[in-house]
N, C-alpha and C. Protein backbone atom coordinates (compact mmCIF):
# COMPACT_ATOMS: atom_id res chain seq x y z
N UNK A 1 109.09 101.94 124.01
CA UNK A 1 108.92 100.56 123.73
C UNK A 1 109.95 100.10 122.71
N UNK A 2 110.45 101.15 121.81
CA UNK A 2 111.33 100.50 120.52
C UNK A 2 112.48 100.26 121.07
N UNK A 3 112.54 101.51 122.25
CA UNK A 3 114.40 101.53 122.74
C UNK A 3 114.19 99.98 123.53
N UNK A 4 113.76 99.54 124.07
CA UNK A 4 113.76 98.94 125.30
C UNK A 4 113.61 97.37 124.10
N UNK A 5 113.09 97.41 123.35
CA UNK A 5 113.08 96.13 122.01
C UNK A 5 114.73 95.95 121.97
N UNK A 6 115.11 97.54 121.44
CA UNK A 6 116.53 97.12 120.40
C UNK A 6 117.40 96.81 121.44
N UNK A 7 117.15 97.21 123.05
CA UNK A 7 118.00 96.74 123.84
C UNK A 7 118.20 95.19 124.03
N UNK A 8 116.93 94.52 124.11
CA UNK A 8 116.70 93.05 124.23
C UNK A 8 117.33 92.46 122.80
N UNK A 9 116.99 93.04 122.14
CA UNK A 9 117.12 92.47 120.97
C UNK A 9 116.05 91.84 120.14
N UNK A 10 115.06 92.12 120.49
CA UNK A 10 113.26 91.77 120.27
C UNK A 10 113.16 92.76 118.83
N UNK A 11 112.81 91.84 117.75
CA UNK A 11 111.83 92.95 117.01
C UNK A 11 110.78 93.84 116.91
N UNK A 12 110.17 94.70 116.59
CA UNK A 12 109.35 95.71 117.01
C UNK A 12 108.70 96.65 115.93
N UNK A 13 107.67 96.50 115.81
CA UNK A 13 107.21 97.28 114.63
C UNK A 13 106.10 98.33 114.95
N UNK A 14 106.39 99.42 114.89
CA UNK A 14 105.25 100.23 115.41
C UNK A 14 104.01 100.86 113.84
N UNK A 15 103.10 101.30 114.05
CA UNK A 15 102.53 101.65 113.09
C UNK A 15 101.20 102.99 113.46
N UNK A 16 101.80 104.04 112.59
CA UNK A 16 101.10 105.40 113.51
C UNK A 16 100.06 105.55 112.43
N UNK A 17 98.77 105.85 112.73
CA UNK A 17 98.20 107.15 111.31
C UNK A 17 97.22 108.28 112.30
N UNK A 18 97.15 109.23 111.80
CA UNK A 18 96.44 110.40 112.10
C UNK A 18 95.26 109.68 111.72
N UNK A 19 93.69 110.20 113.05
CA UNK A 19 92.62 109.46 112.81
C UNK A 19 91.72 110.40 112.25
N UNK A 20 92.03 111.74 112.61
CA UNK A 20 90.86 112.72 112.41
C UNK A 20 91.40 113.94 111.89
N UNK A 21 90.56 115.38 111.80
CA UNK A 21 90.62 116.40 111.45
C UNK A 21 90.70 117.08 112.51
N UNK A 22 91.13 117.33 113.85
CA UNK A 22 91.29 117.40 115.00
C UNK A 22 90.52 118.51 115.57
N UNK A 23 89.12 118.92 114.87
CA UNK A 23 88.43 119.93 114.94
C UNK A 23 87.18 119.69 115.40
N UNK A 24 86.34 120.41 115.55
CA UNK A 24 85.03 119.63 116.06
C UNK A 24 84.20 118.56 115.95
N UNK A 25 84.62 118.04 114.73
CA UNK A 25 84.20 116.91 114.19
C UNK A 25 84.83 115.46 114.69
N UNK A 26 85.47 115.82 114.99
CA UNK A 26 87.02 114.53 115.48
C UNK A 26 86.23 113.84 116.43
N UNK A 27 85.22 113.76 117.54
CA UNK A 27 84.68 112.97 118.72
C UNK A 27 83.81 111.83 117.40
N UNK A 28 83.32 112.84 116.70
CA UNK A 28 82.34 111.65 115.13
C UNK A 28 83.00 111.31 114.39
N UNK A 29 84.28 111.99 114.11
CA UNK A 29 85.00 111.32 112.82
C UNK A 29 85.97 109.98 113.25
N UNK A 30 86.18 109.70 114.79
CA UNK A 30 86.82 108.83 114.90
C UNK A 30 86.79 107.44 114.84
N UNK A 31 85.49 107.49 115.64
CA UNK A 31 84.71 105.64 115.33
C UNK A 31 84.39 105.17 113.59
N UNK A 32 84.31 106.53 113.01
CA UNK A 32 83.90 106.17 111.72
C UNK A 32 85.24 105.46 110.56
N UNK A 33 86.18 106.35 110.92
CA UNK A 33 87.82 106.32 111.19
C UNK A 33 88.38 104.59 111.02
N UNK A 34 88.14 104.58 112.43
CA UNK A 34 88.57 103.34 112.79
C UNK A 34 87.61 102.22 112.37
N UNK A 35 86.09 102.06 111.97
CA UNK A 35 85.65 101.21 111.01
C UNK A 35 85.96 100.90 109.94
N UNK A 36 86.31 102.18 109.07
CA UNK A 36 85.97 101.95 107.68
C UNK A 36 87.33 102.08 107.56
N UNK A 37 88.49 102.72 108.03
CA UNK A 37 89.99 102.92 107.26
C UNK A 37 91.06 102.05 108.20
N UNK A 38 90.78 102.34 109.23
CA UNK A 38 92.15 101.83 110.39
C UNK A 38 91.96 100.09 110.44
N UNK A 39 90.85 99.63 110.29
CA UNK A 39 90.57 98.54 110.79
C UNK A 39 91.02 97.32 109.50
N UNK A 40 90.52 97.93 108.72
CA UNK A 40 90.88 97.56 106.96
C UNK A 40 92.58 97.75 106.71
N UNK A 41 92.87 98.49 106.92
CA UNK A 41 94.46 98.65 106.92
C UNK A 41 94.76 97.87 107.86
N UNK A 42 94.85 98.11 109.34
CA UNK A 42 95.57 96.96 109.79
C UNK A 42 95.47 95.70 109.64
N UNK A 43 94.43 95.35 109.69
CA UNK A 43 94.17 94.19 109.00
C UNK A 43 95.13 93.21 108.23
N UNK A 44 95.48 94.36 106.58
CA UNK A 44 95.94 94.03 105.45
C UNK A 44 97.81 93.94 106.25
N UNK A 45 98.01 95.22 107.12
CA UNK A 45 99.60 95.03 107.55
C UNK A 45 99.59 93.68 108.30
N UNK A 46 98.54 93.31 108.87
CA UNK A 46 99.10 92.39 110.27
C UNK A 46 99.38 90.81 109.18
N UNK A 47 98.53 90.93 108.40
CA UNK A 47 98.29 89.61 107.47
C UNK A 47 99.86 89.64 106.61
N UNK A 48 99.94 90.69 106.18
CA UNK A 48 101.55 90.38 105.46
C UNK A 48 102.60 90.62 106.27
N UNK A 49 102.32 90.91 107.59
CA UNK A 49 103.85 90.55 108.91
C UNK A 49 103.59 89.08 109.21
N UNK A 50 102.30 88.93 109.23
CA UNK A 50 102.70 87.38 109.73
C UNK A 50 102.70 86.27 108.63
N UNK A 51 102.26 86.88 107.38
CA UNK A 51 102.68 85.63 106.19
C UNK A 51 104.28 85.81 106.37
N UNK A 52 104.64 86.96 106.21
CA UNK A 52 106.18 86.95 106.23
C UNK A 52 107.55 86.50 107.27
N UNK A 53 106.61 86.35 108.63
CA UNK A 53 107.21 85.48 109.47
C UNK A 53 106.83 84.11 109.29
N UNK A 54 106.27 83.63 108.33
CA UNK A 54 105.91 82.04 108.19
C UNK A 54 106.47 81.71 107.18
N UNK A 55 106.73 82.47 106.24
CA UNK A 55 107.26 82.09 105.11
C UNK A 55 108.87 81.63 104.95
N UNK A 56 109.27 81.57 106.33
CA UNK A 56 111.20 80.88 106.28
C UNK A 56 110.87 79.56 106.29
């Protein structure tokens, strides 16, 4: 997806995190994961990419 951006010339921002402990626990640790940490973080990134595209 990034190559095929920088070809167009499209900006592109990807954003990775590890969700779990990838061990038996990982099928329970993931929904919990993505409530309480992933959802809260993105959140906070998506809000300061798009103040920062409004702000020109």
């Amino acid at each position: 997806m990034a190559q095929v951006c920088h070809e167009y010339g499209v900006p592109c921002a990807i954003v990775r995190t590890i969700s779990d402990t990838a061990d038996e626990q990982a099928a329970a640790a993931f929904p919990r994961f993505v409530r309480d940490v992933a959802s809260i973080y993105s959140h906070g990134i998506l809000r300061n990419v798009l103040r920062d595209l409004t702000d020109d």
